[in-house]
N, C-alpha and C. Protein backbone atom coordinates (compact mmCIF):
# COMPACT_ATOMS: atom_id res chain seq x y z
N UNK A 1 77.56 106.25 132.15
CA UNK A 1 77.96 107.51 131.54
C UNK A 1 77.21 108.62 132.27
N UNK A 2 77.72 109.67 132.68
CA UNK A 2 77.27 111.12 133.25
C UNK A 2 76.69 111.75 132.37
N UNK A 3 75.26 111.99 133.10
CA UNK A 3 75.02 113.29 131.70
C UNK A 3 75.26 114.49 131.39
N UNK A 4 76.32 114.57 132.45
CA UNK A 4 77.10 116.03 131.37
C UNK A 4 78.39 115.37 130.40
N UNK A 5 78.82 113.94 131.01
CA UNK A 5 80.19 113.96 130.03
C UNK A 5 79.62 113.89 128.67
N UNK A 6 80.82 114.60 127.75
CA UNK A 6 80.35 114.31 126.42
C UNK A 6 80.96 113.29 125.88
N UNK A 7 79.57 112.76 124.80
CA UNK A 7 79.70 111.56 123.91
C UNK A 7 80.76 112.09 122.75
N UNK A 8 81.61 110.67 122.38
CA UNK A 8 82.86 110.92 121.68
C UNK A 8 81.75 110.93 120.41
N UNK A 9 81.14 111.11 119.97
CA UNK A 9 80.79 110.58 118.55
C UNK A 9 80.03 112.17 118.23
N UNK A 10 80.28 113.14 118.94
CA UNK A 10 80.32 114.59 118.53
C UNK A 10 78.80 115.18 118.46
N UNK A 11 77.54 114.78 118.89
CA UNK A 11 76.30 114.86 118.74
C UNK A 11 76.62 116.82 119.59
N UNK A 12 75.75 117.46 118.81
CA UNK A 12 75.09 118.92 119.38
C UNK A 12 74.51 118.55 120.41
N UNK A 13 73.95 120.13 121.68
CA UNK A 13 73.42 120.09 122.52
C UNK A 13 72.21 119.98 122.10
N UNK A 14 71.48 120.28 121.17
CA UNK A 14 69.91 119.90 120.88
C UNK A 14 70.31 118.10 121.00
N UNK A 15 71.09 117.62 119.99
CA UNK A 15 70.89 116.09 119.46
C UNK A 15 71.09 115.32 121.09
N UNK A 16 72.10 115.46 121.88
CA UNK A 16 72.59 115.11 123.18
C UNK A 16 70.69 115.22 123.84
N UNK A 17 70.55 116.04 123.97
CA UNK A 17 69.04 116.64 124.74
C UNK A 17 67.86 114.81 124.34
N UNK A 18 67.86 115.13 122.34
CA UNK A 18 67.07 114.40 122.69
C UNK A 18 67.59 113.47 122.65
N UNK A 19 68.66 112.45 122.70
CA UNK A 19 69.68 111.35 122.97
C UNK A 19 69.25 110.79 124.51
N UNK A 20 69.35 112.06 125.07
CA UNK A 20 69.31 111.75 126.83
C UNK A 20 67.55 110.74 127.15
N UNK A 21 66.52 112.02 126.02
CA UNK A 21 65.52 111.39 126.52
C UNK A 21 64.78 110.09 125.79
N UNK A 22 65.44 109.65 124.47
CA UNK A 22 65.40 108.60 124.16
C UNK A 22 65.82 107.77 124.89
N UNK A 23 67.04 107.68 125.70
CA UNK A 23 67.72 106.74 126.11
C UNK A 23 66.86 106.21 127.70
N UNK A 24 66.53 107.55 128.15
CA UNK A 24 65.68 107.15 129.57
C UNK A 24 64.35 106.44 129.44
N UNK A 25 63.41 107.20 127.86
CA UNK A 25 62.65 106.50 127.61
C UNK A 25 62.81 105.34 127.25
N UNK A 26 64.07 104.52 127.06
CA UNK A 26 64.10 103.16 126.76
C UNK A 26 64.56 102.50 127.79
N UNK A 27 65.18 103.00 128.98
CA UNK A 27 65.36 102.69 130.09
C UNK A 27 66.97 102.20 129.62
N UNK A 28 68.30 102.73 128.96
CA UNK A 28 68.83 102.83 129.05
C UNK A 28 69.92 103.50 129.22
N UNK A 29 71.27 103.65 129.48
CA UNK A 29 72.06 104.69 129.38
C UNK A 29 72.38 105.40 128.69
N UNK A 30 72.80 106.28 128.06
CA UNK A 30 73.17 107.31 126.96
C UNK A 30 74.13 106.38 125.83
N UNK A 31 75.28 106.03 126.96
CA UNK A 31 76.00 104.98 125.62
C UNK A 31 75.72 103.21 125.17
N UNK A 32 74.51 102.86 126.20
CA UNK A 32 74.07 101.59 126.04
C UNK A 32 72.99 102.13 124.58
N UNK A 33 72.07 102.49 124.32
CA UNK A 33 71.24 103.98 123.86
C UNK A 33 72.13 103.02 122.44
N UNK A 34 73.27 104.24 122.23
CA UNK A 34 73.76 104.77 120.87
C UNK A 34 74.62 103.10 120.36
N UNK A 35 75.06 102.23 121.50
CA UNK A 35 75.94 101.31 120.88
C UNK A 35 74.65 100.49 120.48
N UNK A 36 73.78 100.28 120.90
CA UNK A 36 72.32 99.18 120.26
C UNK A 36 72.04 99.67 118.99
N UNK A 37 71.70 101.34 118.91
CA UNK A 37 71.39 101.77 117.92
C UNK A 37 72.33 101.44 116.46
N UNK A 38 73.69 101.85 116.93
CA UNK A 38 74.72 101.29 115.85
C UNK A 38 74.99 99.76 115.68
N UNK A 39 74.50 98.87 116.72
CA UNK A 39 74.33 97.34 116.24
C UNK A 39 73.29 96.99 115.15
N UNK A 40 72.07 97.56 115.74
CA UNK A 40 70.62 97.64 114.73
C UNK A 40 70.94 98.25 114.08
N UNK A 41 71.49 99.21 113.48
CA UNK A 41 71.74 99.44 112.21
C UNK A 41 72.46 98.78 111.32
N UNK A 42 73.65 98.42 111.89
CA UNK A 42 74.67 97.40 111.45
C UNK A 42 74.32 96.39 110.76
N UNK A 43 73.24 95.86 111.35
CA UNK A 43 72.47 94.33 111.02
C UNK A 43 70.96 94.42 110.58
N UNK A 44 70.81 95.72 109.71
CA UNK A 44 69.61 96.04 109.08
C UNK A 44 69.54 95.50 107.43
N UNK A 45 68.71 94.83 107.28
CA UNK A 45 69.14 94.07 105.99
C UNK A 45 69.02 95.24 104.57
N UNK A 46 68.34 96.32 104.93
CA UNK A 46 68.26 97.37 103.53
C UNK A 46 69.77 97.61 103.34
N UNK A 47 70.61 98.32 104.07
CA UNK A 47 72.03 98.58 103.83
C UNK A 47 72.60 97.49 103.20
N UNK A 48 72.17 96.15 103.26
CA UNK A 48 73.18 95.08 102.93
C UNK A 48 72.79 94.56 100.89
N UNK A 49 71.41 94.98 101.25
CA UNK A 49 70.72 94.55 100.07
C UNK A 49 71.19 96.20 98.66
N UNK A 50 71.39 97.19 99.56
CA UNK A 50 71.39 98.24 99.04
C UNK A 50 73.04 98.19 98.20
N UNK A 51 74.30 97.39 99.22
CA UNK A 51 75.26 97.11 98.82
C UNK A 51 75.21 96.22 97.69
N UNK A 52 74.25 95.26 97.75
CA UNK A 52 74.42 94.42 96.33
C UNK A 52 73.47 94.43 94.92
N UNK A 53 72.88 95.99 95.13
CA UNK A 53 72.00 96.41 93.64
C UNK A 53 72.92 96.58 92.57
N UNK A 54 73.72 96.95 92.76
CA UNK A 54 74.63 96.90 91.44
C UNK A 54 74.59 95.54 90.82
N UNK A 55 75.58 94.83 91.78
CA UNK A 55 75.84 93.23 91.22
C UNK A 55 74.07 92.56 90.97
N UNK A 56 72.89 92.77 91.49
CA UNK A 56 71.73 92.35 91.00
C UNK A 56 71.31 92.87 89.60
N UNK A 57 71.75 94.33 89.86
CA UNK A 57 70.97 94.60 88.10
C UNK A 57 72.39 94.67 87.28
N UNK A 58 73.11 94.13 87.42
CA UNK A 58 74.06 93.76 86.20
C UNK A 58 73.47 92.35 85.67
N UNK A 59 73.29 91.65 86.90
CA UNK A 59 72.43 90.15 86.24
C UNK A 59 71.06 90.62 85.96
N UNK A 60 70.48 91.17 86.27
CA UNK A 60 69.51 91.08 85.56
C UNK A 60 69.16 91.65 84.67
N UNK A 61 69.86 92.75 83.91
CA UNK A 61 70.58 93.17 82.00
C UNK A 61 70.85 92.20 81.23
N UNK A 62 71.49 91.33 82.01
CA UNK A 62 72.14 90.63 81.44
C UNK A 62 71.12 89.27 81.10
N UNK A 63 69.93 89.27 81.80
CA UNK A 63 69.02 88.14 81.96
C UNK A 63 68.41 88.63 80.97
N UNK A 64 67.87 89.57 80.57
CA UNK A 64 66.80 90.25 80.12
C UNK A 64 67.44 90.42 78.93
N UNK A 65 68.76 91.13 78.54
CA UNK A 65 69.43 91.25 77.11
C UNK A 65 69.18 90.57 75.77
N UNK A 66 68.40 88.92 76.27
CA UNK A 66 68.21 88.08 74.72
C UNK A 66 67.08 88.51 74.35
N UNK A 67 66.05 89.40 75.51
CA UNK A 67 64.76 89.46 74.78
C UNK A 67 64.74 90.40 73.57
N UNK A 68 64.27 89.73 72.46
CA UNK A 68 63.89 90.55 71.36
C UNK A 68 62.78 91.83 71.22
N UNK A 69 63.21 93.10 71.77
CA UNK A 69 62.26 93.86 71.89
C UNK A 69 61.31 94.39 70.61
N UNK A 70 61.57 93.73 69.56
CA UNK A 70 60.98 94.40 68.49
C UNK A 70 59.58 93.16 68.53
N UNK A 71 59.65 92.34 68.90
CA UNK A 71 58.82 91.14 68.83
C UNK A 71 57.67 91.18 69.76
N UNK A 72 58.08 92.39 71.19
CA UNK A 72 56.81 92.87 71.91
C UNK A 72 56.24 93.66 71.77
N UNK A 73 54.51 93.73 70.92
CA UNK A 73 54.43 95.51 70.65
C UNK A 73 53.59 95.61 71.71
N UNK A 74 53.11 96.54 71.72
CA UNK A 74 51.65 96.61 73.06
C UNK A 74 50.42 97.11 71.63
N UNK A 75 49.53 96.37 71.62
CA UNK A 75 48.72 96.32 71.12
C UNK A 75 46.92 97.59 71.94
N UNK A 76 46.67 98.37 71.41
CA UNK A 76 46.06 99.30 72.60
C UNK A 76 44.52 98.39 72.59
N UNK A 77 43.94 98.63 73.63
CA UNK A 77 42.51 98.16 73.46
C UNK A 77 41.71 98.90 72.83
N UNK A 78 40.36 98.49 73.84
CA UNK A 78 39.14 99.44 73.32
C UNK A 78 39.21 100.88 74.23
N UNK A 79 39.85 100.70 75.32
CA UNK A 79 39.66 101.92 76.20
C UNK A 79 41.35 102.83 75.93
N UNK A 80 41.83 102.48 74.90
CA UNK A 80 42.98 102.91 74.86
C UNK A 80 42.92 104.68 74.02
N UNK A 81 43.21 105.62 74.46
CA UNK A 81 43.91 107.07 73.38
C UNK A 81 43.66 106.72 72.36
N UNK A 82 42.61 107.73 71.46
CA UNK A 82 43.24 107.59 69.87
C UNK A 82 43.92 108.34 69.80
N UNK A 83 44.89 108.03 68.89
CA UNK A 83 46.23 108.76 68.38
C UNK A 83 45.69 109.77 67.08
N UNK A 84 46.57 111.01 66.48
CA UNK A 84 46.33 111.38 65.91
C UNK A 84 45.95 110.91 64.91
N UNK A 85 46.66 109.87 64.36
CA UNK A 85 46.63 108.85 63.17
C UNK A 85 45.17 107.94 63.10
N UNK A 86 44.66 108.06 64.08
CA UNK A 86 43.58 107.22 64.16
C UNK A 86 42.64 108.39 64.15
N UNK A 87 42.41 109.40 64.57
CA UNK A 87 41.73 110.33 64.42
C UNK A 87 41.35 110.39 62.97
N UNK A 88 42.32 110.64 62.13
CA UNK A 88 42.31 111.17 60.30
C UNK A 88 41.98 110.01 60.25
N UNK A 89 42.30 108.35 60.43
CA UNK A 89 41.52 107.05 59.92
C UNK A 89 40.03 106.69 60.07
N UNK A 90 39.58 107.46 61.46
CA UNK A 90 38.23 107.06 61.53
C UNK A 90 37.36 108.50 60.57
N UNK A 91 38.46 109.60 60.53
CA UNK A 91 37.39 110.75 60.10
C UNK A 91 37.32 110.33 58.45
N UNK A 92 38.34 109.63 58.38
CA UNK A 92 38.07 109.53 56.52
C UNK A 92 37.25 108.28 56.24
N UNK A 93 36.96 107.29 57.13
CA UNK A 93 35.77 106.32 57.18
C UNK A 93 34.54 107.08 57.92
N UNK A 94 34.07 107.73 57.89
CA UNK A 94 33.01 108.47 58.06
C UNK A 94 32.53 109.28 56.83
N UNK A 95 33.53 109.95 56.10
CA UNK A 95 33.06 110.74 55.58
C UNK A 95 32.44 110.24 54.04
């Protein structure tokens, strides 16, 4: 490919600029460059995994749905917030 012809895939003269010097810095051509780039992307496993979050968290609603949430409380520790309610409980055992 010439580096004046233009690339069909419509890139600006800034993006072309740095296209050119990515591509030399990798020691390839402008359209060897962009067709690797669109293979590696192609075959990047986030896009593929990203396609099947839906179908994952429908199963896993659906995994999770028998748990009885009233049956888990969180119990606070010793280093836990007193709540207002505990405030008026410890001030009326003091007084």
């Amino acid at each position: 490919m010439d580096q004046n012809e233009d690339l069909a895939i419509g890139f600006g003269p800034q993006e072309r600029e740095q296209l050119l010097r990515a591509a030399e810095a990798a020691g390839k051509s402008p359209a060897e460059f962009v067709r690797d780039a669109a293979l590696d992307a192609a075959e990047d496993p986030f896009p593929r995994a990203l396609a099947n979050a839906r179908h994952s968290a429908t199963e896993l609603a659906s995994a999770f749905a028998h748990i009885d949430r009233a049956t888990h409380t969180v119990t606070p520790g010793p280093d836990s917030p007193m709540s207002s309610r505990d405030l008026r409980a410890a001030s009326r055992r003091a007084a």
